[in-house]
Protein backbone atom coordinates (compact mmCIF):
# COMPACT_ATOMS: atom_id res chain seq x y z
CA UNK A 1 142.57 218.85 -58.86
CA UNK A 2 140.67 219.22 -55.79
CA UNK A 3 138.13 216.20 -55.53
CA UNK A 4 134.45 217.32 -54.14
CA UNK A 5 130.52 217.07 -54.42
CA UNK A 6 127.92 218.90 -55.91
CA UNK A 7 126.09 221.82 -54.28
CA UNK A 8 127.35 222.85 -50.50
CA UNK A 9 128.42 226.21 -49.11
CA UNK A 10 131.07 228.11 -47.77
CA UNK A 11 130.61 229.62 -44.32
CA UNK A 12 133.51 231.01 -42.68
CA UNK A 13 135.87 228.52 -41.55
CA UNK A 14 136.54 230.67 -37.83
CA UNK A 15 139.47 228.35 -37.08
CA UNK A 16 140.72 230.32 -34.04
CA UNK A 17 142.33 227.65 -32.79
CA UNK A 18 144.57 226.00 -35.01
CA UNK A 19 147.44 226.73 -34.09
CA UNK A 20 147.04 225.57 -30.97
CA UNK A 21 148.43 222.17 -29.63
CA UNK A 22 146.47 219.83 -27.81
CA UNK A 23 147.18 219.87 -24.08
CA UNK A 24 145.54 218.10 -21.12
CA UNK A 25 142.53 220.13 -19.83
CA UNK A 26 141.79 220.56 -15.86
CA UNK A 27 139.81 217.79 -14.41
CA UNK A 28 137.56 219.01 -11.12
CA UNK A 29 137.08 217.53 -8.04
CA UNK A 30 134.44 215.36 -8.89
CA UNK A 31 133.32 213.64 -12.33
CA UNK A 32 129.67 212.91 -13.54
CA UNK A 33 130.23 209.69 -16.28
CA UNK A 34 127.21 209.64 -18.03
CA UNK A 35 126.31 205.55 -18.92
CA UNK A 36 124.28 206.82 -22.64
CA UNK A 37 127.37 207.67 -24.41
CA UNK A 38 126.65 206.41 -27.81
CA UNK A 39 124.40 205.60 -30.35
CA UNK A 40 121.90 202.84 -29.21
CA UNK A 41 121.19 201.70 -25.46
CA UNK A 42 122.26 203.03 -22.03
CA UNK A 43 125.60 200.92 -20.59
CA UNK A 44 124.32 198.96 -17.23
CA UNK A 45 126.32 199.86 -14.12
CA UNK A 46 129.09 197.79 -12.93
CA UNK A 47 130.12 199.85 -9.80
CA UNK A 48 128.12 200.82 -7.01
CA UNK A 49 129.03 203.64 -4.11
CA UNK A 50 131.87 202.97 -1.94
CA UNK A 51 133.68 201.41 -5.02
CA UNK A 52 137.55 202.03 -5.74
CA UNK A 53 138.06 203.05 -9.64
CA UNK A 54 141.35 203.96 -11.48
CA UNK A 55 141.08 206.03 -14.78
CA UNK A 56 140.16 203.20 -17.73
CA UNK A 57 137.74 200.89 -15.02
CA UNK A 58 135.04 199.65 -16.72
CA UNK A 59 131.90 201.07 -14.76
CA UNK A 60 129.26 201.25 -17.48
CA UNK A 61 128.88 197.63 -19.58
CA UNK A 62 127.04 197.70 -22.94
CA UNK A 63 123.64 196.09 -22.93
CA UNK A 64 122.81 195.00 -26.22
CA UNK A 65 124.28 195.09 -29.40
CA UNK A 66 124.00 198.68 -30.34
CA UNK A 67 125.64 199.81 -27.18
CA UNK A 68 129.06 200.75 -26.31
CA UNK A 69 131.07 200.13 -22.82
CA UNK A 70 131.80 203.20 -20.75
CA UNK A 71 134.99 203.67 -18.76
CA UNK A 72 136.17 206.05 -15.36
CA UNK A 73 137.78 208.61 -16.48
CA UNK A 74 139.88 209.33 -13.67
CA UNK A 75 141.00 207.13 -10.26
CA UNK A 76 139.05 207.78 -6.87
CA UNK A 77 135.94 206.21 -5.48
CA UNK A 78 132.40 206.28 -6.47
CA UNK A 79 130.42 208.01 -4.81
CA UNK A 80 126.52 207.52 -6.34
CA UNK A 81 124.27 207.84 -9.45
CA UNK A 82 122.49 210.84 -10.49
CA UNK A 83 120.35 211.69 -13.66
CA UNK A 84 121.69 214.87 -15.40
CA UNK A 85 120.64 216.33 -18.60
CA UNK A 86 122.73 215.05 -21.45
CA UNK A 87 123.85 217.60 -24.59
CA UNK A 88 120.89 216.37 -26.74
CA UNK A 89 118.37 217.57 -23.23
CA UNK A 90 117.45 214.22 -22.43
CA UNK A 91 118.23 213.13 -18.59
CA UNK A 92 120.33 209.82 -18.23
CA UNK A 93 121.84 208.30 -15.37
CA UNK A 94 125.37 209.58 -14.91
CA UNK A 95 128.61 208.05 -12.42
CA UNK A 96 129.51 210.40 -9.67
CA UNK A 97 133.28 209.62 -8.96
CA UNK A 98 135.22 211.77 -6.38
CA UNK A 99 138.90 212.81 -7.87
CA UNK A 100 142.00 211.50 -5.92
CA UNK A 101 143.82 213.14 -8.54
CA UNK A 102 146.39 210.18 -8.62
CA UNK A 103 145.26 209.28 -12.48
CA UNK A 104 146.18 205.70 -11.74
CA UNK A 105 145.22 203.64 -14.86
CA UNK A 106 144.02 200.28 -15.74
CA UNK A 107 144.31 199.20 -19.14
CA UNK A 108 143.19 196.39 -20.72
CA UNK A 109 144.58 192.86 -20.75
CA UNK A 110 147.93 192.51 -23.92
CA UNK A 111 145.90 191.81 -27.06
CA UNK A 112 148.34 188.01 -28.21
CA UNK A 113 146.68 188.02 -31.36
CA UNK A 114 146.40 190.11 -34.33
CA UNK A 115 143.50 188.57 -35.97
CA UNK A 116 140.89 190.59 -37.84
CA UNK A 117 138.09 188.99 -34.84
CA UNK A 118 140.59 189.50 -31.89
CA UNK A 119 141.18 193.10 -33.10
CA UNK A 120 137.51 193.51 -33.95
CA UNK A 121 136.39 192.33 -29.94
CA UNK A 122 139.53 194.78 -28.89
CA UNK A 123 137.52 197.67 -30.40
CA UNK A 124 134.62 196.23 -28.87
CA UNK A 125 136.15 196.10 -25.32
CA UNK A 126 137.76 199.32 -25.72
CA UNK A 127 134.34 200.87 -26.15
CA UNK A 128 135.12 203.46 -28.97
CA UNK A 129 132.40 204.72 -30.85
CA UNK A 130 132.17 207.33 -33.86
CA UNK A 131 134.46 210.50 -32.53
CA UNK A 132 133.33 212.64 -35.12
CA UNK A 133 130.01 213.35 -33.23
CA UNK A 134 127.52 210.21 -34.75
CA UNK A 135 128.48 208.02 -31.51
CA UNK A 136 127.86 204.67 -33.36
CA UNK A 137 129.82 201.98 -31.75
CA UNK A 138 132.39 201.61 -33.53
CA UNK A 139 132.70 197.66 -33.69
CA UNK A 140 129.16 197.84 -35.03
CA UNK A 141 129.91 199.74 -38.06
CA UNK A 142 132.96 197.41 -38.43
CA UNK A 143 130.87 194.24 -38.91
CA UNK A 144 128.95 195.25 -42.11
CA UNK A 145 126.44 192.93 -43.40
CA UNK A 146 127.52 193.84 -47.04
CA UNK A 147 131.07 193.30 -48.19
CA UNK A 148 133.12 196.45 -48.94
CA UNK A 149 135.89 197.04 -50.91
CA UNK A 150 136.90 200.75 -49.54
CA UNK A 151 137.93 202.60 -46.29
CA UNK A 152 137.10 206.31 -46.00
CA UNK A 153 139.39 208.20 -43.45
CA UNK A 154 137.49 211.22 -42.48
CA UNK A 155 140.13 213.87 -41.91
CA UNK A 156 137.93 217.04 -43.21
CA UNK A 157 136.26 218.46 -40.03
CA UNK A 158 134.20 220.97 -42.12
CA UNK A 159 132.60 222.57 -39.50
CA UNK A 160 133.58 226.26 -38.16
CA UNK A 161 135.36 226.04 -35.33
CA UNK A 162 136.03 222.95 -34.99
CA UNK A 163 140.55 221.98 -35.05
CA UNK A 164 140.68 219.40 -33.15
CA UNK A 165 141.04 216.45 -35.75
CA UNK A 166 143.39 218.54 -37.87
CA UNK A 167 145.93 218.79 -34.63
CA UNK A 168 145.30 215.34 -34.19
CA UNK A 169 146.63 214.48 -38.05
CA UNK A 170 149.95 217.37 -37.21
CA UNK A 171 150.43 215.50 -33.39
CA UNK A 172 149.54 211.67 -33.81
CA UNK A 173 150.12 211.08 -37.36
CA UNK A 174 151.57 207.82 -37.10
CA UNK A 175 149.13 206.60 -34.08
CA UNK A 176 146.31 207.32 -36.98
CA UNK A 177 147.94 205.12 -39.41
CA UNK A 178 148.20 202.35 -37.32
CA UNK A 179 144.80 202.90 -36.97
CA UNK A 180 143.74 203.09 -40.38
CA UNK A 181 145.76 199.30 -41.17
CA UNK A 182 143.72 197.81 -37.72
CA UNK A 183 140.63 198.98 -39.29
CA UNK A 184 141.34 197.95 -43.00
CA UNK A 185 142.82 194.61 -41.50
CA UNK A 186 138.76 194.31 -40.17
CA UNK A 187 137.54 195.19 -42.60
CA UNK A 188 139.27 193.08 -45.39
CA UNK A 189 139.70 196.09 -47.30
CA UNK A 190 143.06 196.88 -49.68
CA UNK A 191 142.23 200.17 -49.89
CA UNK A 192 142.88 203.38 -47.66
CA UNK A 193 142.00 206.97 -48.25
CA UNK A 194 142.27 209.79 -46.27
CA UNK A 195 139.92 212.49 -46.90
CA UNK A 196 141.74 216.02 -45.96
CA UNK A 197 140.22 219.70 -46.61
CA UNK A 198 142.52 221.74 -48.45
CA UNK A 199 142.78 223.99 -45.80
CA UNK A 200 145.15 221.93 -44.21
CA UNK A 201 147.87 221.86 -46.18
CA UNK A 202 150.14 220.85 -43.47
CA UNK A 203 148.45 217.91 -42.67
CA UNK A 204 147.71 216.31 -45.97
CA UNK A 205 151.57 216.86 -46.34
CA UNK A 206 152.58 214.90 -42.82
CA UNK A 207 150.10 212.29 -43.29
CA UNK A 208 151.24 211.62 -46.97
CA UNK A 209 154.59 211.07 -46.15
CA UNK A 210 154.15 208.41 -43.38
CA UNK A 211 151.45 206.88 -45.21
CA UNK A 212 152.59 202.94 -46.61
CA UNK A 213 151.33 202.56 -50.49
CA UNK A 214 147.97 200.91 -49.45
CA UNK A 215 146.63 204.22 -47.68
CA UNK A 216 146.58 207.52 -50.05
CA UNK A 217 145.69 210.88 -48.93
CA UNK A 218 142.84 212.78 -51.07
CA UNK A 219 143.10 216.66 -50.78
CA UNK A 220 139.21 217.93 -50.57
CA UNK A 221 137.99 221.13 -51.48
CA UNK A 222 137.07 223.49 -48.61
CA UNK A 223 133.73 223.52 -48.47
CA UNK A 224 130.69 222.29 -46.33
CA UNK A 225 129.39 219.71 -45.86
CA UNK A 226 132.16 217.76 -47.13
CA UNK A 227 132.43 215.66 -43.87
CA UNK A 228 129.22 213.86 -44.38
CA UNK A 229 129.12 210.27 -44.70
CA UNK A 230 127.63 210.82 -48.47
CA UNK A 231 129.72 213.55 -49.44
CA UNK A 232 132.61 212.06 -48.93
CA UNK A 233 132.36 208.87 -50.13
CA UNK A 234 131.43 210.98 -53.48
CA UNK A 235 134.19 213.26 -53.70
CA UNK A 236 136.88 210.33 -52.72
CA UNK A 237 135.34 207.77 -55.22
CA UNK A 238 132.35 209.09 -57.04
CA UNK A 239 130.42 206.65 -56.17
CA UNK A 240 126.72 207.47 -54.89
CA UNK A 241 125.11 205.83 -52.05
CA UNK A 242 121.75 205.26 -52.75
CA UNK A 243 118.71 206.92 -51.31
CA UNK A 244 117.78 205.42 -47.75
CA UNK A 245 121.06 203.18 -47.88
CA UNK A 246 124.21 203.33 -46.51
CA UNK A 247 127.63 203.57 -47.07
CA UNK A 248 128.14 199.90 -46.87
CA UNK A 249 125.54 200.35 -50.20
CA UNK A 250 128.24 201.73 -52.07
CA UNK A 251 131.09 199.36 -50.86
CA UNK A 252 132.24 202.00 -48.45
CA UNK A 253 132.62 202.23 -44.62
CA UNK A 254 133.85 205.96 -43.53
CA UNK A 255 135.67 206.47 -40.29
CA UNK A 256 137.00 209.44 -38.40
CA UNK A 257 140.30 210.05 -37.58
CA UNK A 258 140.20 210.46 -34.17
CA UNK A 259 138.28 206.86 -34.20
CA UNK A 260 141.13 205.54 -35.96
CA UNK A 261 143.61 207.09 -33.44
CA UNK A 262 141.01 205.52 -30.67
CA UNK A 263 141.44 202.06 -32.08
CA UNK A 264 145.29 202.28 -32.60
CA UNK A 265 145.56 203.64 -28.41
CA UNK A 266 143.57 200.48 -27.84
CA UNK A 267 144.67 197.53 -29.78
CA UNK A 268 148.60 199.08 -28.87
CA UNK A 269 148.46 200.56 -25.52
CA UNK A 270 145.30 198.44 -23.85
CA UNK A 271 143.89 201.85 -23.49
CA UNK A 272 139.37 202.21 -23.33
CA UNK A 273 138.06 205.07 -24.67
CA UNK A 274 137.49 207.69 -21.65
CA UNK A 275 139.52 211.04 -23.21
CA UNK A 276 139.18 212.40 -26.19
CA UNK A 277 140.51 215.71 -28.34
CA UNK A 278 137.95 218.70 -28.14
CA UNK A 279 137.90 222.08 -29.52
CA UNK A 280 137.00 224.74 -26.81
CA UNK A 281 136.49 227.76 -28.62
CA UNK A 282 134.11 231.18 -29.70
CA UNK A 283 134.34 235.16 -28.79
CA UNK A 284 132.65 234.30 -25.54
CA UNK A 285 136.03 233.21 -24.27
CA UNK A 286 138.90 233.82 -24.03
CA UNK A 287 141.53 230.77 -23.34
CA UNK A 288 139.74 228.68 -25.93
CA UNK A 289 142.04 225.87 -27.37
CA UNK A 290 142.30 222.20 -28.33
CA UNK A 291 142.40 219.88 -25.13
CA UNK A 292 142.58 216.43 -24.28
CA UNK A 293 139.13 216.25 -22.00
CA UNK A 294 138.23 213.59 -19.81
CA UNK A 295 134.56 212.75 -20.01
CA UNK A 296 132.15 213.84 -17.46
CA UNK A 297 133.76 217.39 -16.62
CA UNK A 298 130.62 219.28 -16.47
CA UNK A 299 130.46 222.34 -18.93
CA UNK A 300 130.20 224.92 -16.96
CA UNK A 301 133.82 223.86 -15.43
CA UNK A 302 134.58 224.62 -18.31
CA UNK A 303 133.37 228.01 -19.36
CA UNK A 304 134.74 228.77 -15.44
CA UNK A 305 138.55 228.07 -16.97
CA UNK A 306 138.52 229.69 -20.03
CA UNK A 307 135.96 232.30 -19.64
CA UNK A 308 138.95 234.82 -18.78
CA UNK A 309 138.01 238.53 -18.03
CA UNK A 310 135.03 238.43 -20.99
CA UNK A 311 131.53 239.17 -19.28
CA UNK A 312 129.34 236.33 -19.21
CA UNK A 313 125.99 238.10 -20.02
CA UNK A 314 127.59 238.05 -23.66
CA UNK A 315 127.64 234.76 -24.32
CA UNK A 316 124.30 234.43 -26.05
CA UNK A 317 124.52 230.75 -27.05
CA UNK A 318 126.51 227.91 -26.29
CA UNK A 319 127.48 224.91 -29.21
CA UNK A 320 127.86 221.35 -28.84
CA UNK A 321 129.63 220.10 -31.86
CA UNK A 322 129.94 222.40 -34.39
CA UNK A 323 127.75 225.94 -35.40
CA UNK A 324 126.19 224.01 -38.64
CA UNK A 325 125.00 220.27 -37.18
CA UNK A 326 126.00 220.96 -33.13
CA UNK A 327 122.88 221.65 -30.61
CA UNK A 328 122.99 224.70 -28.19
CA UNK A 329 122.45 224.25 -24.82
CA UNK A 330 120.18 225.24 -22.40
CA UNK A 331 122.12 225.30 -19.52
CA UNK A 332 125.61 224.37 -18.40
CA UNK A 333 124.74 221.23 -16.52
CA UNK A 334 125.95 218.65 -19.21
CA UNK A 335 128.91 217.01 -19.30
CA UNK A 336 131.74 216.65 -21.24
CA UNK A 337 131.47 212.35 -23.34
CA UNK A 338 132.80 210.68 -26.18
CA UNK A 339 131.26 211.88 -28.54
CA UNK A 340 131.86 215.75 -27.58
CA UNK A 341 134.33 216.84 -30.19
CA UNK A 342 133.78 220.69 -29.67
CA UNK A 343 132.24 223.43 -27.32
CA UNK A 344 131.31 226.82 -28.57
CA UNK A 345 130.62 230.04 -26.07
CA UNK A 346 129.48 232.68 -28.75
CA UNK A 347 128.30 236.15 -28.94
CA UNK A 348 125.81 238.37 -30.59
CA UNK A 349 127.42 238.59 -33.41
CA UNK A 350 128.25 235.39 -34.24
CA UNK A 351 124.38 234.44 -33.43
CA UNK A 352 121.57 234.79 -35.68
CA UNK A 353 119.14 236.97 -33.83
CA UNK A 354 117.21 238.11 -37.03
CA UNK A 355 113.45 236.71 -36.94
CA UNK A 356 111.96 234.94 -40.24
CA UNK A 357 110.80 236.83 -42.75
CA UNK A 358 108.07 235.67 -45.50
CA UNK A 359 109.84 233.21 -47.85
CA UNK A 360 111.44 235.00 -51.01
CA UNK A 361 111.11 232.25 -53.18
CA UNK A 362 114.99 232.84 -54.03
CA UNK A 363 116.06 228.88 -54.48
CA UNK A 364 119.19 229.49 -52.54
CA UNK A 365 118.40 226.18 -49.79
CA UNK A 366 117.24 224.18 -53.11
CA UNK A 367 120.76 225.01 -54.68
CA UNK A 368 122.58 225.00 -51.75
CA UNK A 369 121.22 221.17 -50.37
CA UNK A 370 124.09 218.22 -50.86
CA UNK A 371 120.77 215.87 -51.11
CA UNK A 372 119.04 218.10 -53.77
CA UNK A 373 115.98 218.30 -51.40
CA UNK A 374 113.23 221.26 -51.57
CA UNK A 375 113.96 222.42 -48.24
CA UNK A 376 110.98 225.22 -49.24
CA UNK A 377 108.64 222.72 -49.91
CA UNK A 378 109.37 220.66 -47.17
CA UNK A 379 108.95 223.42 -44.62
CA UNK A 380 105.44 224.34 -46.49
CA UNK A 381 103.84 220.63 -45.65
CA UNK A 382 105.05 220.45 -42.25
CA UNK A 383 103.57 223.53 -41.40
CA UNK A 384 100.27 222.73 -43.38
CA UNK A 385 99.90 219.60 -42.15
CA UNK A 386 100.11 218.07 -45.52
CA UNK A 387 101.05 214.22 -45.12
CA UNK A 388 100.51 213.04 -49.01
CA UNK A 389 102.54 216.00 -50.50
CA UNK A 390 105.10 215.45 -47.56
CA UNK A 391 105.50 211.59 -47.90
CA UNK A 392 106.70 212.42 -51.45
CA UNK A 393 109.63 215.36 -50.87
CA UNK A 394 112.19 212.82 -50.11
CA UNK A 395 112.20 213.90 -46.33
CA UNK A 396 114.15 211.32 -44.96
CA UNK A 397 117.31 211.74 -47.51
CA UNK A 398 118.02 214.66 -45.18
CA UNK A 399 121.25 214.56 -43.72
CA UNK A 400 120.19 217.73 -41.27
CA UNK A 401 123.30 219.57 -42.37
CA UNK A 402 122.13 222.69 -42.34
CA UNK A 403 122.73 224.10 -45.57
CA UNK A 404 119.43 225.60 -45.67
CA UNK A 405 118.71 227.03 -42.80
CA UNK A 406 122.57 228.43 -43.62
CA UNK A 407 121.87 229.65 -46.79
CA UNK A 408 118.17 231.30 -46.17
CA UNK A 409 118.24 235.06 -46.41
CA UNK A 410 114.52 234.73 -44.60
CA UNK A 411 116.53 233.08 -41.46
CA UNK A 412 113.70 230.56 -42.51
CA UNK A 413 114.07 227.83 -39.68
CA UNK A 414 114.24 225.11 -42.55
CA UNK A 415 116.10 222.45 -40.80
CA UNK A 416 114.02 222.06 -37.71
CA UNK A 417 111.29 222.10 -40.61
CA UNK A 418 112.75 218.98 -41.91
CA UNK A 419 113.30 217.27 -38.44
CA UNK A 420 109.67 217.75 -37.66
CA UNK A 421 108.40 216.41 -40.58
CA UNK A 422 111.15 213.05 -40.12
CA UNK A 423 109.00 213.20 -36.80
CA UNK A 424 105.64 213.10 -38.06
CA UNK A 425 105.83 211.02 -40.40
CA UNK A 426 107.31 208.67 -38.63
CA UNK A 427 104.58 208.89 -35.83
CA UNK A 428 101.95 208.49 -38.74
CA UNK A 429 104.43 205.14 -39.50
CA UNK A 430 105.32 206.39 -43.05
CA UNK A 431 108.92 205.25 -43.99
């Protein structure tokens, strides 16, 4: 029996590229680091122009406690700051570092001790934060101020498009577990689960046979959004985190598998986290693929190497992260970071060009939402301006999914509905 949650839909999956394995992606002559590359604050620099770097030198160190070191991603010398838009459109101060393309590496110093504080600092050193997108450092979310009893593996990657996790779980399998045990060994957990969409059959198979009796693999049904923190936790355990809390609420703390696989590269090899597994993929292309990418190769590198022969005046939008939750871009001037699991050149026809029609009053975003919001209703206050009505819809339970922008016949823009009213209310200082 295939273990799930209620509600959720069923785009199509579009996996072009599973079937292909990860190689190393070009690297340019020059790379543009950005220092925001996670949750929380901006890293302060640590280099300045002129400077020598090899590919793991620490040049951005976290400042504060929600903040996550950053890393050179590749050896040469520094050669000056400069603020460049980042995916999410905000401009942040970015490394320029000239390529020698030698790749020399500096890793970090052997870890001598195994304890659950020496490997929690390692994580912290190694700067890894959530891979699946989220960005939280990672040695934050291992230091929960409730205790927890369960680890959640997320292995679903639910989003169209999106393969690179699931040739992660085919290619590193055992890298993941080792993972999994650092992270559990944290934590002070006994129990392991793995979280895997039925449409990977081979990888729920691989994993399950390397996994030691403490870590179990749970086959998911296909469907979205069964990645989501909440979701998850539900279909692996049942067990409901509670509105406004977190997983911690519910005795859970859910981690990626490519975080996992981040934490086992740098607790066993000294490596930081500067590369990462992305997804390059849509009809805009045509060498899409899943690539190890070092971080700060600016996007429109590379659209330039996998373009192919396919004119570029029909790519009509470009994806960070997946089509559901990612955010299209404006221009090609970001670069590639930690937290940039996918990049999507699509066309027309994978675009919704439609314009909103009146509401039909059909209930399919109500029966569609994973949070059993009223998208409808929510969409009717923000636009009327109506703060008491507003205050009670639940707003902030949104996990901006995008179910029900997904599911509206209308083309209703529902979810950017529900982010604006998260914003006003929260400028009127309603919680």
């Amino acid at each position: 029996m295939l273990k799930t949650f209620k509600r959720g839909v069923h785009p199509p999956e579009s996996k072009y590229t599973a079937s292909d394995p990860l190689s190393e992606f070009e690297t340019p002559d020059r790379v543009f680091v950005s220092l925001a590359q996670s949750a929380g604050a901006p890293c302060e620099p640590v280099v300045k122009e002129g400077d020598k770097v090899k590919a793991g030198t620490l040049i951005g160190r976290a400042k504060g406690f929600v903040s996550a070191n950053v890393f050179s991603s590749v050896s040469g010398e520094v050669k000056g700051f400069v603020k460049l838009p980042s995916s999410n459109g905000f401009k942040v101060m970015h490394v320029e570092i000239e390529n020698d393309f030698k790749y020399e590496t500096e890793s970090l110093p052997p870890l001598l001790e195994r304890t659950p504080a020496a490997l929690l600092e390692r994580v912290k050193q190694a700067g890894i934060v959530g891979m699946g997108g989220a960005g939280f450092p990672a040695h934050v979310k291992l230091m929960p101020k409730k205790r927890v009893d369960t680890l959640i593996i997320n292995g679903a990657e639910c989003e169209p498009y999106i393969t690179c996790d699931y040739r992660l779980m085919l290619e590193k399998g055992q890298e993941i577990i080792n993972g999994i045990k650092y992270t559990a060994q944290i934590l002070g957990v006994g129990e392991a689960y793995i979280g895997i969409e039925s449409n990977k059959k081979d990888a729920i198979k691989k994993l399950a046979q390397i996994c030691p009796p403490e870590i179990k693999v749970v086959a998911l049904k296909s469907k979205y959004p069964q990645g989501a923190e909440k979701q998850l936790i539900y279909s692996v355990t049942k067990r409901v985190v509670p509105a406004g809390g977190l997983p911690m609420d519910a005795g859970c703390v859910v981690v990626n598998v490519h975080t996992a696989y981040s934490i086992a590269r740098a607790i066993d090899n000294g490596e930081p986290c500067y590369m990462r597994a992305m997804t390059v993929s849509g009809d805009g292309i045509e060498k899409g693929g899943n690539f190890w990418v070092r971080g700060g190769i600016p996007y429109s590198f590379i659209y330039e190497k996998t373009r192919g022969n396919i004119d570029e005046e029909k790519v009509k939008k470009v994806i960070v992260g997946g089509p559901m939750m990612g955010i299209a871009q404006s221009s090609l001037l970001p670069v590639t970071g930690k937290t940039c699991s996918s990049l999507l050149f699509l066309t027309a026809k994978n675009v919704n060009t439609l314009k909103p029609t009146q509401c039909i009053n059909c209930g399919r975003c109500m029966r569609g939402c994973p949070m059993n919001l009223n998208p409808k209703a929510i969409e009717e206050n923000t636009l009327a301006d109506n703060t008491d009505k507003l205050k009670n819809l639940d707003v902030f339970s949104c996990i901006e999914c995008g179910v029900c922008s997904f599911a509206c016949p209308a083309k209703r823009p529902l979810l950017f509905a529900v982010r604006l009213a998260k914003k006003t209310l929260k400028e009127r200082g309603i919680k």
